[in-house]
PDB file of N, CA and C in Angstrom:
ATOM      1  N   UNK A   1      56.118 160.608 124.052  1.00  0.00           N
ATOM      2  CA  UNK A   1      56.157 159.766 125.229  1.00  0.00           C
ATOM      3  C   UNK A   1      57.215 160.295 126.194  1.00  0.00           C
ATOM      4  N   UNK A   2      56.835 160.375 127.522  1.00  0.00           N
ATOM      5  CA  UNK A   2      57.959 160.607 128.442  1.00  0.00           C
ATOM      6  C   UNK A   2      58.942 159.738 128.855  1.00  0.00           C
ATOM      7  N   UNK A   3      59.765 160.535 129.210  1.00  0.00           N
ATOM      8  CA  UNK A   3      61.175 159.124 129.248  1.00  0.00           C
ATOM      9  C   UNK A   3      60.712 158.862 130.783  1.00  0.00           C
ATOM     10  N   UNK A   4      61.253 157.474 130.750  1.00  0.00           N
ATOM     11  CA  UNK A   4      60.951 157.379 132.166  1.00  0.00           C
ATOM     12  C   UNK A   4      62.090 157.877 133.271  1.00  0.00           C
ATOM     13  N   UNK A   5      60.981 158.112 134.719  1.00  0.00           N
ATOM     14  CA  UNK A   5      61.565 158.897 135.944  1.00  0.00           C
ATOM     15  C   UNK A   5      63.251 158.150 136.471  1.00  0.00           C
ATOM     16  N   UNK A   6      64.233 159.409 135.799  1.00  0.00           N
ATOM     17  CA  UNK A   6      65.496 159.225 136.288  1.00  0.00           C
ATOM     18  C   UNK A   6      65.620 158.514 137.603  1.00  0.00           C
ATOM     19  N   UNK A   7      66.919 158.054 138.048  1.00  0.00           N
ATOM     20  CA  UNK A   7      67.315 158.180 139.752  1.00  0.00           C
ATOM     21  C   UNK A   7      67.331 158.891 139.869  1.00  0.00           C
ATOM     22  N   UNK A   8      67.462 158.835 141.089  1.00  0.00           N
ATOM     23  CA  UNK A   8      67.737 159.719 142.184  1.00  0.00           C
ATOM     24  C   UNK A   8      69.194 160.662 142.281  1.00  0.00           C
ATOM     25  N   UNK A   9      69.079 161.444 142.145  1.00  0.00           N
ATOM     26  CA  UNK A   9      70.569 162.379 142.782  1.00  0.00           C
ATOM     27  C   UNK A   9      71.426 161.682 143.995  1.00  0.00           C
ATOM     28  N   UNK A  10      72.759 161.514 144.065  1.00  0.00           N
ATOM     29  CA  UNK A  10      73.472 160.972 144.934  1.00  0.00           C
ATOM     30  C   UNK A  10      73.245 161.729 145.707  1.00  0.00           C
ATOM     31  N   UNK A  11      73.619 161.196 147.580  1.00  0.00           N
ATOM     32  CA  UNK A  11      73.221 161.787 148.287  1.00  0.00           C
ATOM     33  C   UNK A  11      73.438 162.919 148.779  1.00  0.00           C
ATOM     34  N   UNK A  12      73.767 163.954 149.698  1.00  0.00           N
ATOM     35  CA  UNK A  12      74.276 165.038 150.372  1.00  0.00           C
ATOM     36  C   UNK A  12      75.807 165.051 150.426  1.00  0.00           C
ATOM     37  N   UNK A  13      76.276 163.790 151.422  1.00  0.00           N
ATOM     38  CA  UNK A  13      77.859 163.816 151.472  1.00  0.00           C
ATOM     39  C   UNK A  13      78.352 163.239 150.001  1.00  0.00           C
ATOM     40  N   UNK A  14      77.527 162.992 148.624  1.00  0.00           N
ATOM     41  CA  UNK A  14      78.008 161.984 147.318  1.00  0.00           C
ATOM     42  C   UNK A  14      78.129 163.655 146.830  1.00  0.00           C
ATOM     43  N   UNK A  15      77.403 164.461 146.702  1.00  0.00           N
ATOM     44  CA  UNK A  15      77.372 165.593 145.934  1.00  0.00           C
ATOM     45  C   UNK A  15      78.263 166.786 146.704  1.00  0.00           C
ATOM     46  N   UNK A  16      78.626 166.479 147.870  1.00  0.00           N
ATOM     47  CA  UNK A  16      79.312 167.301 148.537  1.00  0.00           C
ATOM     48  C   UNK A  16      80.816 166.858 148.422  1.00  0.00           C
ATOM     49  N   UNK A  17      81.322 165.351 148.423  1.00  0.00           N
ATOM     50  CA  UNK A  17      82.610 165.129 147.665  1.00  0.00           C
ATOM     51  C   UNK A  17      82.705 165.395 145.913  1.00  0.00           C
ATOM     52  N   UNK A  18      82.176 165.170 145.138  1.00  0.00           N
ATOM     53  CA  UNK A  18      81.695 165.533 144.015  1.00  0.00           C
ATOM     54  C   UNK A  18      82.251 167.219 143.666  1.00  0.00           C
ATOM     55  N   UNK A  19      81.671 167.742 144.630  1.00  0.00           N
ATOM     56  CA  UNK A  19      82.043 169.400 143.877  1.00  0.00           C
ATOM     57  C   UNK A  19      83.028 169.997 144.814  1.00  0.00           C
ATOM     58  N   UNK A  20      83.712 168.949 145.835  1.00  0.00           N
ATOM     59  CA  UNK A  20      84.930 169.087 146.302  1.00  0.00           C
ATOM     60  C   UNK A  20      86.052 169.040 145.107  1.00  0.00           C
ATOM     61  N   UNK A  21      85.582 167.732 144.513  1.00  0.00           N
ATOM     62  CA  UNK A  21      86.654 167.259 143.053  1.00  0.00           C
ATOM     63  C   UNK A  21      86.320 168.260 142.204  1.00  0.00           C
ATOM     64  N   UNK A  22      85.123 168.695 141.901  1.00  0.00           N
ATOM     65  CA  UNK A  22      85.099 169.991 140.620  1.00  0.00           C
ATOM     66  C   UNK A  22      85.814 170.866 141.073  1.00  0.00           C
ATOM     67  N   UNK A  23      86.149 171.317 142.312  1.00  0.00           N
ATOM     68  CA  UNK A  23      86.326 172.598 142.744  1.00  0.00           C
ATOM     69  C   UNK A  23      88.233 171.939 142.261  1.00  0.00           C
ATOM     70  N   UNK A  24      88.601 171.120 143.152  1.00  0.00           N
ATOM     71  CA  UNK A  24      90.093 171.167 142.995  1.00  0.00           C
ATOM     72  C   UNK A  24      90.154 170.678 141.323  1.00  0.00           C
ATOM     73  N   UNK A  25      89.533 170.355 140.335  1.00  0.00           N
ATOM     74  CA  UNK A  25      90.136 170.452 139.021  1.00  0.00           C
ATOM     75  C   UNK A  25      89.583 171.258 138.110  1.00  0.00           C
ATOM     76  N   UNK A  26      89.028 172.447 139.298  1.00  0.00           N
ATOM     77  CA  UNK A  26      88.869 173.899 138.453  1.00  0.00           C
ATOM     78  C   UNK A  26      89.811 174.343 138.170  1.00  0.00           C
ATOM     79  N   UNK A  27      90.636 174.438 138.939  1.00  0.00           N
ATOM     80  CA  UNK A  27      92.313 175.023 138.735  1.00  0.00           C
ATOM     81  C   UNK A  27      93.081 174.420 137.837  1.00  0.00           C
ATOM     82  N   UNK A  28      93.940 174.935 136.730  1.00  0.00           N
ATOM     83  CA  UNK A  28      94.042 174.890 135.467  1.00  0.00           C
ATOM     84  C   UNK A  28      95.672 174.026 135.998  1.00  0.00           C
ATOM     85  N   UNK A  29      96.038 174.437 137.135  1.00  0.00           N
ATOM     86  CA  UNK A  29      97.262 173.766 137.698  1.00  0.00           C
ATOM     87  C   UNK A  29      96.743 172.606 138.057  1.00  0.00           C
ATOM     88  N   UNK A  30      96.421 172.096 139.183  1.00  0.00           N
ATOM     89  CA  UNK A  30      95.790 170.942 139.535  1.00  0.00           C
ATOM     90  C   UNK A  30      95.243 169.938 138.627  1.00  0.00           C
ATOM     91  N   UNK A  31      94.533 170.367 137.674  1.00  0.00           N
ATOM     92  CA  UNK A  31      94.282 169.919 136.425  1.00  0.00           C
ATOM     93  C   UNK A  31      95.553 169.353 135.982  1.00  0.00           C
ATOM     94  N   UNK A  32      96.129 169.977 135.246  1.00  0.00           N
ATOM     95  CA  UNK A  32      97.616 169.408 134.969  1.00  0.00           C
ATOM     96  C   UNK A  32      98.538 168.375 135.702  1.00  0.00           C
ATOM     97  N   UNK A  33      98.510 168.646 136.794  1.00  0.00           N
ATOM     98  CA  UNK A  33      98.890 167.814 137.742  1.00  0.00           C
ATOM     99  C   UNK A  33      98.379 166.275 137.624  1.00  0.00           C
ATOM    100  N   UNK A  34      96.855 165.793 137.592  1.00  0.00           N
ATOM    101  CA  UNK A  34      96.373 164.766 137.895  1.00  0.00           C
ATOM    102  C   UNK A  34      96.319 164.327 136.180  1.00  0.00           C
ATOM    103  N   UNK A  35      96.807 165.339 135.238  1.00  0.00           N
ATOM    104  CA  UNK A  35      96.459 164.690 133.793  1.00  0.00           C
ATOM    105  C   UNK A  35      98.134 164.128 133.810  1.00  0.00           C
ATOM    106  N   UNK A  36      99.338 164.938 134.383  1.00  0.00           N
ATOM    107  CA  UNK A  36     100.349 164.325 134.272  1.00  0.00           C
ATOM    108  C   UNK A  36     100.735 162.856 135.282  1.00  0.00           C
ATOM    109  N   UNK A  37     100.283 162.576 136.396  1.00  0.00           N
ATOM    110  CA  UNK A  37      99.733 161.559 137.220  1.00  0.00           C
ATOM    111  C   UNK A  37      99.599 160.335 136.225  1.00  0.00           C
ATOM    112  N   UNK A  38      97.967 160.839 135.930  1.00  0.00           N
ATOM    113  CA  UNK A  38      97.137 159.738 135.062  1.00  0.00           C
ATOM    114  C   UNK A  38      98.519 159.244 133.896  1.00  0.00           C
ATOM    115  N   UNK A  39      99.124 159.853 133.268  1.00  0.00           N
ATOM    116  CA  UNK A  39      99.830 159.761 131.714  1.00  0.00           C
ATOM    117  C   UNK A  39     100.973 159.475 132.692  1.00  0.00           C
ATOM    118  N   UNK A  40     102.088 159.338 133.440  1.00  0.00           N
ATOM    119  CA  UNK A  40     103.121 159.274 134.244  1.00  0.00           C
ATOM    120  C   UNK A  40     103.096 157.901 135.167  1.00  0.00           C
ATOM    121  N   UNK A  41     101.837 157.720 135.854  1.00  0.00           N
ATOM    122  CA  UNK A  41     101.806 156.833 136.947  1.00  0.00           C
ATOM    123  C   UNK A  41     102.931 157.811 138.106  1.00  0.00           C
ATOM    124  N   UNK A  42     103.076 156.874 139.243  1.00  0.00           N
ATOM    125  CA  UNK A  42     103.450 157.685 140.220  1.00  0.00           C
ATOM    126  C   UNK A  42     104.691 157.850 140.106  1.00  0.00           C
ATOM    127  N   UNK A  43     105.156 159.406 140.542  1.00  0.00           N
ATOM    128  CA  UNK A  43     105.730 160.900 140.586  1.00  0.00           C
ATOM    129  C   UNK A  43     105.903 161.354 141.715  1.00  0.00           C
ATOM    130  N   UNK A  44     107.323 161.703 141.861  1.00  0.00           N
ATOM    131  CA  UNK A  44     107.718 162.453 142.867  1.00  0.00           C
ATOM    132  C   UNK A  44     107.278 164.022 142.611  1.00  0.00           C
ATOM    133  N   UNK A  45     107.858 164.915 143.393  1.00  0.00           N
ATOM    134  CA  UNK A  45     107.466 166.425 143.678  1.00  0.00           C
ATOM    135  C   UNK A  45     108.556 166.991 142.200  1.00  0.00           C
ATOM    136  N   UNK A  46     109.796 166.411 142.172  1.00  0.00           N
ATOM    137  CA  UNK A  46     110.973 166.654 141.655  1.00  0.00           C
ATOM    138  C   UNK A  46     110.385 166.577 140.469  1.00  0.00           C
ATOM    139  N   UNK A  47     110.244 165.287 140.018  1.00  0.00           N
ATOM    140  CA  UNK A  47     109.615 164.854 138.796  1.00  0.00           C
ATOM    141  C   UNK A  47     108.476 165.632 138.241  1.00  0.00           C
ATOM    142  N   UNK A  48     107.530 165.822 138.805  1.00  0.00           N
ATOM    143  CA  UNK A  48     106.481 166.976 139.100  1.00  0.00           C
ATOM    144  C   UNK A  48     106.683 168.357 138.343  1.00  0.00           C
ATOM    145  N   UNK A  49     107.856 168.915 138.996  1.00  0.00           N
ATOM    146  CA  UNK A  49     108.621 170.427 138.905  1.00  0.00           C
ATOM    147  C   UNK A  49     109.408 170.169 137.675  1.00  0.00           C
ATOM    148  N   UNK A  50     110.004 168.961 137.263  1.00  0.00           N
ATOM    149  CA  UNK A  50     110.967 169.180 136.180  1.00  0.00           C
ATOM    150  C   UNK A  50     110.445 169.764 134.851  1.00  0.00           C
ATOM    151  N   UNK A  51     111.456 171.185 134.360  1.00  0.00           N
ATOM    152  CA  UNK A  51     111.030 171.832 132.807  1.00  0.00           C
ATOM    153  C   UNK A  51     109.795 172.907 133.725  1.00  0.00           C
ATOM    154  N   UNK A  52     109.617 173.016 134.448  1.00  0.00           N
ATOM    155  CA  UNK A  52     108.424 173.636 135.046  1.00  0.00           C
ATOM    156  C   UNK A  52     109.250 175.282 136.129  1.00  0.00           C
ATOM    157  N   UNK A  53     108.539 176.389 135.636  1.00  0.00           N
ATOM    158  CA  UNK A  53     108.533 177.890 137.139  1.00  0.00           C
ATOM    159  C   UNK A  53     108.162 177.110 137.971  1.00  0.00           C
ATOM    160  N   UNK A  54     107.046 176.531 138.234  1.00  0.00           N
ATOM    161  CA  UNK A  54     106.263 176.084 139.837  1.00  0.00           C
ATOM    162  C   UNK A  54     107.476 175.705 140.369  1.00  0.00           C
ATOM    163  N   UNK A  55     107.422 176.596 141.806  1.00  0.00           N
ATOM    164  CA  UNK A  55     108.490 175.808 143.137  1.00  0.00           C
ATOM    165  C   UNK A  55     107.596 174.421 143.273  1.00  0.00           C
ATOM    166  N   UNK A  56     108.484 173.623 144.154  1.00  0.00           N
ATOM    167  CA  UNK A  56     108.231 172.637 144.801  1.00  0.00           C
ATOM    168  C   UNK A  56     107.344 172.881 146.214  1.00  0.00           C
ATOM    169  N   UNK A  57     107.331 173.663 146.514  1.00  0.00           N
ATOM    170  CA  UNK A  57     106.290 174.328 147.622  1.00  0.00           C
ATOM    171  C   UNK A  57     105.517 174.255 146.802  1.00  0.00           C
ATOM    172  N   UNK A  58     105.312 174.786 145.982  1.00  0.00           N
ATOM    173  CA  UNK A  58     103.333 175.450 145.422  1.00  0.00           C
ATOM    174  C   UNK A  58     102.925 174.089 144.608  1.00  0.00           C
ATOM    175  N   UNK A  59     103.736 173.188 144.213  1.00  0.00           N
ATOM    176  CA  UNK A  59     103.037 171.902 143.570  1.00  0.00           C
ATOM    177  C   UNK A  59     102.675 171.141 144.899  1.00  0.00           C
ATOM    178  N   UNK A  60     103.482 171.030 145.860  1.00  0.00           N
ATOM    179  CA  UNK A  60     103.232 170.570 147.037  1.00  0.00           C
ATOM    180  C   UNK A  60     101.339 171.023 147.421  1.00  0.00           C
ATOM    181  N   UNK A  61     101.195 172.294 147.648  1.00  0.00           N
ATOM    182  CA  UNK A  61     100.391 173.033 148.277  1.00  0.00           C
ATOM    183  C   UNK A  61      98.704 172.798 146.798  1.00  0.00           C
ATOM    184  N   UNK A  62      99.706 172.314 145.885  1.00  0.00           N
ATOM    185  CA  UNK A  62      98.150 171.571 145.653  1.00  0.00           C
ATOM    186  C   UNK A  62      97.900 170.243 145.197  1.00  0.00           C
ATOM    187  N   UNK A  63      98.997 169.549 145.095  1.00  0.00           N
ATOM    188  CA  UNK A  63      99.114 168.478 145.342  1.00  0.00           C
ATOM    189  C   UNK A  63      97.723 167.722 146.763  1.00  0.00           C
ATOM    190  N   UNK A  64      98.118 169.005 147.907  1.00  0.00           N
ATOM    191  CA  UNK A  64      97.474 168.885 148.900  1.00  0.00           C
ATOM    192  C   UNK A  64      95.915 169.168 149.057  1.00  0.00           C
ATOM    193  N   UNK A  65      95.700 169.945 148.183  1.00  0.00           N
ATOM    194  CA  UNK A  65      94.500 170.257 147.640  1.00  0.00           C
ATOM    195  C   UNK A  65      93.011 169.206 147.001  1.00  0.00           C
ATOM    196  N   UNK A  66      94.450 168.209 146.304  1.00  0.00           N
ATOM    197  CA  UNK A  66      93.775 167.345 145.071  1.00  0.00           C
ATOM    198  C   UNK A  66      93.452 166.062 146.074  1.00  0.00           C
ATOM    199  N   UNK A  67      94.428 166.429 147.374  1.00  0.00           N
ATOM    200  CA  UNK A  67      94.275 164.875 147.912  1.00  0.00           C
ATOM    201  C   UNK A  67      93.046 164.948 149.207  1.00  0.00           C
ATOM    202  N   UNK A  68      92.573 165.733 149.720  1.00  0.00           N
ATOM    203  CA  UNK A  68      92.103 166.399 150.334  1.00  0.00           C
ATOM    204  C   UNK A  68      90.452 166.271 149.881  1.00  0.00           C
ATOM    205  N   UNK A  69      90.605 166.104 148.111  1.00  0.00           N
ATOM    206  CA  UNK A  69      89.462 166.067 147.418  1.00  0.00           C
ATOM    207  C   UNK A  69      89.436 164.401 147.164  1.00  0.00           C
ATOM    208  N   UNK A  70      90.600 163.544 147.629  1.00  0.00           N
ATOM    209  CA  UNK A  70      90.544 162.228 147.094  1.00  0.00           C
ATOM    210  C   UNK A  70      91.174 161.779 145.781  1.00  0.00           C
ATOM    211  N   UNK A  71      91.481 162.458 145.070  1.00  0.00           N
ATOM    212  CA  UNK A  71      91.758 162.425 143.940  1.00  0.00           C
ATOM    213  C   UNK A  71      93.638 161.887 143.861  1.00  0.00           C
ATOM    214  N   UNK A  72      94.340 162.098 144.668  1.00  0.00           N
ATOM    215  CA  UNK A  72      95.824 161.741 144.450  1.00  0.00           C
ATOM    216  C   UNK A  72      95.968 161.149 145.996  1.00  0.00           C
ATOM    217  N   UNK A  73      97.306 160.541 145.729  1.00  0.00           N
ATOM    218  CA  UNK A  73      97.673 160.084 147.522  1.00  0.00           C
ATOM    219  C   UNK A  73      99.302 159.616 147.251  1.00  0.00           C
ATOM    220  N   UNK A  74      99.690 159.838 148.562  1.00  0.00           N
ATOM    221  CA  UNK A  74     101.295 160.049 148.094  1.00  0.00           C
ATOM    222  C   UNK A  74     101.801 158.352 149.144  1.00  0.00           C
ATOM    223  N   UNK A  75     102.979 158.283 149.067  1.00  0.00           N
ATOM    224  CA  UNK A  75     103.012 156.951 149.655  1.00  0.00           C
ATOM    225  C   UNK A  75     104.879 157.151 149.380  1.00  0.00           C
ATOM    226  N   UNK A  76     105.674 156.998 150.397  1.00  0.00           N
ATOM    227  CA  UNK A  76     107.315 156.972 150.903  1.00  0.00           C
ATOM    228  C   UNK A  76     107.608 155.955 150.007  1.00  0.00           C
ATOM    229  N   UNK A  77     108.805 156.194 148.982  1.00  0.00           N
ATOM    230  CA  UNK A  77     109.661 155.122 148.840  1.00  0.00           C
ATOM    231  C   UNK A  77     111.385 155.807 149.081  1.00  0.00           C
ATOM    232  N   UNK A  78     111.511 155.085 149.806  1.00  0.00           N
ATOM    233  CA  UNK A  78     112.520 155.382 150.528  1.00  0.00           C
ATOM    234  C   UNK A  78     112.715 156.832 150.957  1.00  0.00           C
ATOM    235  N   UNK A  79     113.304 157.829 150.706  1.00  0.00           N
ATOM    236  CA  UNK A  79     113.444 158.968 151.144  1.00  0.00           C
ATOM    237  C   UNK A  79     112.282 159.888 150.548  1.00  0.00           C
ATOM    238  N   UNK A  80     112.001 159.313 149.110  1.00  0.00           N
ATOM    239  CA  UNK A  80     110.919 160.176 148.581  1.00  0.00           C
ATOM    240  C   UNK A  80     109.665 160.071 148.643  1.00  0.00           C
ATOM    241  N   UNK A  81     108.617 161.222 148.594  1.00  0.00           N
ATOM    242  CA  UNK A  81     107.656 160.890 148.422  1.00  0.00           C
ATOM    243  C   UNK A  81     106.862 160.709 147.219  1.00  0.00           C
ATOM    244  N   UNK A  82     105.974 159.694 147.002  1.00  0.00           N
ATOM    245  CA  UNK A  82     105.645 159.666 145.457  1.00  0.00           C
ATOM    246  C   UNK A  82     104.314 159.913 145.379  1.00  0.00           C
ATOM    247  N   UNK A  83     103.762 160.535 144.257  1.00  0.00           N
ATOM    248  CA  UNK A  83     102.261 160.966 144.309  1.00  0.00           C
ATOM    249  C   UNK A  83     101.610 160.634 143.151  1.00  0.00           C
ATOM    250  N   UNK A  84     100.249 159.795 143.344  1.00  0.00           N
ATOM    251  CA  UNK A  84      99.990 158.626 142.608  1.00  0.00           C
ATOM    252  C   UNK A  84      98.211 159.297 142.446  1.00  0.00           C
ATOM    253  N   UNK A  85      97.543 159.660 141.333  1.00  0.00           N
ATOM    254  CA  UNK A  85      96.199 159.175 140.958  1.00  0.00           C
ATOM    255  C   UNK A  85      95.270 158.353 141.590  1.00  0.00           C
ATOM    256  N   UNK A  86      94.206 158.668 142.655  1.00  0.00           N
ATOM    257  CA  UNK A  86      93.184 157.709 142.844  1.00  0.00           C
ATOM    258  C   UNK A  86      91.902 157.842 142.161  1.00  0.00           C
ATOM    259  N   UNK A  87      91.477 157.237 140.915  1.00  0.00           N
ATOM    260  CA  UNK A  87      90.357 156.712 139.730  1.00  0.00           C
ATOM    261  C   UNK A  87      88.928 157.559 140.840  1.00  0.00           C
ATOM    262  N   UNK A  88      88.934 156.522 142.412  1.00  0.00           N
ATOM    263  CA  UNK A  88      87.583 156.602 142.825  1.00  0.00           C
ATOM    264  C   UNK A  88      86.731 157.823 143.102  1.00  0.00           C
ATOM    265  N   UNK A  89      87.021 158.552 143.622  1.00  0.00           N
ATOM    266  CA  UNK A  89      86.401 159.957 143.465  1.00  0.00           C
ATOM    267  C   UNK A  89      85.991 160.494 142.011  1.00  0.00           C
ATOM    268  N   UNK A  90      87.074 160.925 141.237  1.00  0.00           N
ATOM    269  CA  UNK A  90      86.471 160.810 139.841  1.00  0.00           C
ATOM    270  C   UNK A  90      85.456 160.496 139.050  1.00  0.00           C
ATOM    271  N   UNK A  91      85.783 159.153 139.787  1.00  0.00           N
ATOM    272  CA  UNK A  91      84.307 157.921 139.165  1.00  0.00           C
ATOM    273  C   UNK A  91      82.895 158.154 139.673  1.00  0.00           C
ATOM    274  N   UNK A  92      83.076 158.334 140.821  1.00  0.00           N
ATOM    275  CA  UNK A  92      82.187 159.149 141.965  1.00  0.00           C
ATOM    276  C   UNK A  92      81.033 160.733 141.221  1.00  0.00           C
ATOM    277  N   UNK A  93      82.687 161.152 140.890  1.00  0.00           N
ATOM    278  CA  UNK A  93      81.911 162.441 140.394  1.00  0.00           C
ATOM    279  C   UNK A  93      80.800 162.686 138.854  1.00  0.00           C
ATOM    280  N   UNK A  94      82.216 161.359 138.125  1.00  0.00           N
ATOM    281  CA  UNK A  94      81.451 161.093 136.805  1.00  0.00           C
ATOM    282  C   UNK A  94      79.521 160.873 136.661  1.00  0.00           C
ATOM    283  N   UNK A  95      79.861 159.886 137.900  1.00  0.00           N
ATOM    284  CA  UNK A  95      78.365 159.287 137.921  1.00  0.00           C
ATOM    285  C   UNK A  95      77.005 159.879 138.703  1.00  0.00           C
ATOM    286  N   UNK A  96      77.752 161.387 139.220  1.00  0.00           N
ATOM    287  CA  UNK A  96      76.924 162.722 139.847  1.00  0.00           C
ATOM    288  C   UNK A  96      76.418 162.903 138.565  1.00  0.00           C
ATOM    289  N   UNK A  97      77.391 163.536 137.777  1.00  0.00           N
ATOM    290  CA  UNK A  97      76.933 164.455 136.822  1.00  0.00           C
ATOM    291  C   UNK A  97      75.955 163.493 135.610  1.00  0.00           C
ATOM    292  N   UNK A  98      76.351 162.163 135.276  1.00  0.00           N
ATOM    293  CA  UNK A  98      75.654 161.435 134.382  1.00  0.00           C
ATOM    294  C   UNK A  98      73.988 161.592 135.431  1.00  0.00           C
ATOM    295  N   UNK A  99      73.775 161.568 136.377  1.00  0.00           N
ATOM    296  CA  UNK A  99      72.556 161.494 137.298  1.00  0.00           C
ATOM    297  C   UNK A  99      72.013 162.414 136.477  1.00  0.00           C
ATOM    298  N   UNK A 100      72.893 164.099 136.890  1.00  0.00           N
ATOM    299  CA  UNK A 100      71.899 164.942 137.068  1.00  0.00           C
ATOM    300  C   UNK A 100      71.516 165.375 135.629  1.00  0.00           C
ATOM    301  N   UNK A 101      72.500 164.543 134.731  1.00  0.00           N
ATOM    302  CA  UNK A 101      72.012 164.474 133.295  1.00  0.00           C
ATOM    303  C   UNK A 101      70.746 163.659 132.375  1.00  0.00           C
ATOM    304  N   UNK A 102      70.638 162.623 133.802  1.00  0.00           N
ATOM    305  CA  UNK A 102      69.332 162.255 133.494  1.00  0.00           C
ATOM    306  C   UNK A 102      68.090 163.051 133.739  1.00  0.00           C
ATOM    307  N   UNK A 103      68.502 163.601 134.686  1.00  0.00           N
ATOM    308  CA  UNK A 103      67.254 164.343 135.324  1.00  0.00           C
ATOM    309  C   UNK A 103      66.895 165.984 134.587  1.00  0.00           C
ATOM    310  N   UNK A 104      68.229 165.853 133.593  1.00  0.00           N
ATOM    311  CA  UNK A 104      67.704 167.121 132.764  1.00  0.00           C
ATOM    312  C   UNK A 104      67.411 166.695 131.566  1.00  0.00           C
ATOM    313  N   UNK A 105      67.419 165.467 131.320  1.00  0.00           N
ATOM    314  CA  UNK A 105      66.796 165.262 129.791  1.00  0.00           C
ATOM    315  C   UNK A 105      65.335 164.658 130.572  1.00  0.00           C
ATOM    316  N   UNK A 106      64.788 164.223 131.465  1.00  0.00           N
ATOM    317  CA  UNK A 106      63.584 163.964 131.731  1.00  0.00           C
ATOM    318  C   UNK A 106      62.919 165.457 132.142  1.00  0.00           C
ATOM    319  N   UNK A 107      63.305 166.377 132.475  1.00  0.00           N
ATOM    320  CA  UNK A 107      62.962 167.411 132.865  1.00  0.00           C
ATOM    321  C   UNK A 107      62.189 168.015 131.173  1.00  0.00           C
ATOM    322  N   UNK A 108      63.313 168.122 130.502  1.00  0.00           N
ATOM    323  CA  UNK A 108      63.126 168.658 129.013  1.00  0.00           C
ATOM    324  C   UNK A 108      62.246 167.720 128.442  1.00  0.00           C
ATOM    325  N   UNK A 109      62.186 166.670 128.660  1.00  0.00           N
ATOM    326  CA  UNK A 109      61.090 165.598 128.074  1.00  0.00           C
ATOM    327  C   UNK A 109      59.849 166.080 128.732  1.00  0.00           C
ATOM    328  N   UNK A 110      59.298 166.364 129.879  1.00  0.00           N
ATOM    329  CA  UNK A 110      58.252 166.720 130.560  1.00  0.00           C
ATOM    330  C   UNK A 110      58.237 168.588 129.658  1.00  0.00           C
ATOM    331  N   UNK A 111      59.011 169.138 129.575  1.00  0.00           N
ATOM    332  CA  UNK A 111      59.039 170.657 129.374  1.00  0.00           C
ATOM    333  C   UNK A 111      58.587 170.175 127.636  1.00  0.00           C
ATOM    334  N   UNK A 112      58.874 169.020 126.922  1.00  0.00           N
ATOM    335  CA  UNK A 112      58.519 169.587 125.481  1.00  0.00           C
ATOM    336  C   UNK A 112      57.042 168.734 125.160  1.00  0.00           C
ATOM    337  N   UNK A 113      56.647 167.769 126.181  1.00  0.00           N
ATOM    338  CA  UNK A 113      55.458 166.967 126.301  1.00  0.00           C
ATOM    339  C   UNK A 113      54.381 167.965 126.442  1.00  0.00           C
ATOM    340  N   UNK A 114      54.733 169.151 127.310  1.00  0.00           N
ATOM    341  CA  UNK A 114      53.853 170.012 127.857  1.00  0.00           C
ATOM    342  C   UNK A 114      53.061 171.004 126.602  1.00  0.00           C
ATOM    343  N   UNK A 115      54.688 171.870 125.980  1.00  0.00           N
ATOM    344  CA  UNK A 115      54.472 172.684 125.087  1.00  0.00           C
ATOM    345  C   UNK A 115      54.043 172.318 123.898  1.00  0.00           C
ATOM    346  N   UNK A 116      54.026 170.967 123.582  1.00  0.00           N
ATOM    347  CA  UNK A 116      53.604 170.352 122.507  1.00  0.00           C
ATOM    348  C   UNK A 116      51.701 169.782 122.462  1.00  0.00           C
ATOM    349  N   UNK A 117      51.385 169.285 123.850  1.00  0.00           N
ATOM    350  CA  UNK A 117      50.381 169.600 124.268  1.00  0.00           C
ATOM    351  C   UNK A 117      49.673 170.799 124.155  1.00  0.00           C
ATOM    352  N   UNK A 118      49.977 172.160 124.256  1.00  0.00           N
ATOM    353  CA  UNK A 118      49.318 173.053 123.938  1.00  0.00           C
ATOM    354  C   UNK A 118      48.879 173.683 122.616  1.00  0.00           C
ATOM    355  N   UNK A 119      49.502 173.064 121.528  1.00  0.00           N
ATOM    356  CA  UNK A 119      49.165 173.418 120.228  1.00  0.00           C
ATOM    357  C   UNK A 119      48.381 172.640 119.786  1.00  0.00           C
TER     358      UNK A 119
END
C-alpha cells in the first residue's frame, strides 16, 4: 500500500532561510558557538573567547553570521553586549527537513510499489 501524499515543501523564502541556517551551522565554529549559547544561555563576546585562540574579532564576525541566519541576537546590558540563542529558525529548519523526509519515504514507497509490481 502507498503511504499517503506527503505536504507540501515549505515555500521559496521557508527553504531559502532554512539553508541560510544549514549553511551558517556548517561551520564547525559557529556550530560551537550556538551549542555553547544553547548550554550557557546568554554570553558576552569575553565569555565566548574565554580558554579559547579565537580573537574576539573572529567570534564577533560569526557571531554575525549566525544572526544574519536568525539563529542568535545580541541585546546591551549595560556596557556589554550579550549574545543569546533564537529556537525559531531552527525550528523552521527542523520542520524543512522532516517535510522533505516525508516526501522521500513516499517517493521510495511509490519506487518499491512499482518494482514489486513487476515481478
Amino acid at each position: 500500500m502507498l503511504p499517503a501524499q506527503p505536504d507540501t515543501l515549505p515555500d521559496a523564502p521557508g527553504l531559502r532561510q532554512s539553508a541560510a541556517v544549514f549553511a551558517a551551522l556548517g561551520d564547525e565554529t559557529r556550530l560551537r558557538l550556538v551549542a555553547a549559547l544553547c548550554a550557557g544561555g546568554a554570553m558576552s563576546i569575553a565569555q565566548l573567547t574565554a580558554g579559547s585562540a579565537m580573537t574576539r574579532q573572529a567570534v564577533t564576525k560569526h557571531l554575525q553570521v549566525l544572526a544574519q541566519a536568525g539563529l542568535v541576537r545580541d541585546s546591551r546590558a549595560g556596557r556589554e553586549r550579550l549574545w543569546q540563542f533564537e529556537p525559531g529558525q531552527l525550528d523552521a529548519a527542523r520542520r524543512s527537513l522532516e517535510a522533505i523526509g516525508r516526501q522521500w519515504e513516499f517517493a521510495l514507497g511509490k519506487l518499491k510499489l512499482a518494482v514489486e509490481g513487476e515481478h
